[in-house]
Protein backbone atom coordinates (compact mmCIF):
# COMPACT_ATOMS: atom_id res chain seq x y z
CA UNK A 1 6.78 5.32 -5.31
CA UNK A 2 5.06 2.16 -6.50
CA UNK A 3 5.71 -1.45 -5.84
CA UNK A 4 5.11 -3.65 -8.23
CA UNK A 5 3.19 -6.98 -7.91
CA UNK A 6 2.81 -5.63 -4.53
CA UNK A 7 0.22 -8.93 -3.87
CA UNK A 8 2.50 -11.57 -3.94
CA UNK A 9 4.34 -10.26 -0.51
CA UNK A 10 2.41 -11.31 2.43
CA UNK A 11 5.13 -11.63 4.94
CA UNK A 12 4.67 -8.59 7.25
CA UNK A 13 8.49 -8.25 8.15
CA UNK A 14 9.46 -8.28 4.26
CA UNK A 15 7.00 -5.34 4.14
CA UNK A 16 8.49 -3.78 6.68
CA UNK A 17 11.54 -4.10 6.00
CA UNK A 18 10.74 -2.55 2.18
CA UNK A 19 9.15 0.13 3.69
CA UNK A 20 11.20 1.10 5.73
CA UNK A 21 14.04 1.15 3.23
CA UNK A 22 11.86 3.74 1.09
CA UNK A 23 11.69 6.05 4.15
CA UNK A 24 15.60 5.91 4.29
CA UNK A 25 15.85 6.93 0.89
CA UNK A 26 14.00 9.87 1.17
CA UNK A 27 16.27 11.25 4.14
CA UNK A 28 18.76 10.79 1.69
CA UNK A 29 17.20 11.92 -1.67
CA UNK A 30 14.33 14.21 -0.22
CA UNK A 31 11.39 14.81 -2.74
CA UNK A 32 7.67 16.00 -1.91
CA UNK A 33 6.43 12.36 -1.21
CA UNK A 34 5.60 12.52 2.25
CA UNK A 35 3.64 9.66 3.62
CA UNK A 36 4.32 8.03 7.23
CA UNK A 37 5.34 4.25 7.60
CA UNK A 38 1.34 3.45 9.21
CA UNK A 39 -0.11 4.58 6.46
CA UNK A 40 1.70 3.11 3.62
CA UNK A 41 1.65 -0.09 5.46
CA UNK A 42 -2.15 -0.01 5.93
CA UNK A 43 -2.64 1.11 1.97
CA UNK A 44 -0.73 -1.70 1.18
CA UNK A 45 -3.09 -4.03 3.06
CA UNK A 46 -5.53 -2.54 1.60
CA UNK A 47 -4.44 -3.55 -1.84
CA UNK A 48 -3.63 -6.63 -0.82
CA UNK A 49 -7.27 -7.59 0.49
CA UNK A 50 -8.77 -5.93 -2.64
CA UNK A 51 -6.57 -7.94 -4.62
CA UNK A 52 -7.74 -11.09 -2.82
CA UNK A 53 -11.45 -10.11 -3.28
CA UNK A 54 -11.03 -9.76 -6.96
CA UNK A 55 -11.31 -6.03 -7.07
CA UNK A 56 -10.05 -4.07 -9.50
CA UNK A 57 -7.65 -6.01 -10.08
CA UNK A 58 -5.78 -4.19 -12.49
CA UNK A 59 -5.28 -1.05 -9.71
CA UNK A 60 -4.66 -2.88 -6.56
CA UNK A 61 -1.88 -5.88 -7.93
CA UNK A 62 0.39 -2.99 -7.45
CA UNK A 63 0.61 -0.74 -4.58
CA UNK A 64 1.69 3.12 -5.63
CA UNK A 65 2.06 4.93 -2.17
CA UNK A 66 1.16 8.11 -3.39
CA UNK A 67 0.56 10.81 -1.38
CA UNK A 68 -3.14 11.88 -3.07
CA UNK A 69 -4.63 8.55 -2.38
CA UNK A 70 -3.35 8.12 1.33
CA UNK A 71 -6.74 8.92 2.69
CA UNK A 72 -8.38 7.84 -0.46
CA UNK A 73 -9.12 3.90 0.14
CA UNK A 74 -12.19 2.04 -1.91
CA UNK A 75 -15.62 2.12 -0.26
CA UNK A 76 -16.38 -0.92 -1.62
CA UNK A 77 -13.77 -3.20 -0.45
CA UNK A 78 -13.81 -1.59 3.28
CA UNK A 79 -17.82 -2.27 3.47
CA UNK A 80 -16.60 -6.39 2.18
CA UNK A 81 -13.79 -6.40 5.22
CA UNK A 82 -16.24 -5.32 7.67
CA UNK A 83 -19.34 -7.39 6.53
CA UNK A 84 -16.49 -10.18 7.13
């Protein structure tokens, strides 16, 4: 599942709210993609502050939810949040 231009939604309740809809559709249409609400809602914040920090760009404007990169998250950008 992927959400594009995932960076322009910072409201946390529209995020929700999206995400929660995707979980909904999978009890309806089940499929392998098996990720919990927590941690698609903390990879999306994760794309969202690498967007903001002007990293890689081209990967995080979007967020893709995938199972294979939901323990995956950019060294980089985590070692920026907590130098913060």
């Amino acid at each position: 599942m992927k959400i594009y231009s995932s960076y322009r939604i910072h409201d946390k309740e529209i995020r929700n709210d999206i995400l929660e809809v995707l979980c909904r559709y999978e009890v309806c249409y089940p499929s392998r993609w098996n990720r919990s609400i927590e941690f698609m809602r903390l990879e999306w914040t994760i794309h969202n502050i690498s967007y903001l920090f002007h990293n890689r760009r081209d990967r995080t404007r979007d967020v893709d939810l995938d199972n294979f990169d939901e323990k995956n998250y950019d060294k980089k950008i985590l070692n920026k949040i907590l130098k913060l």
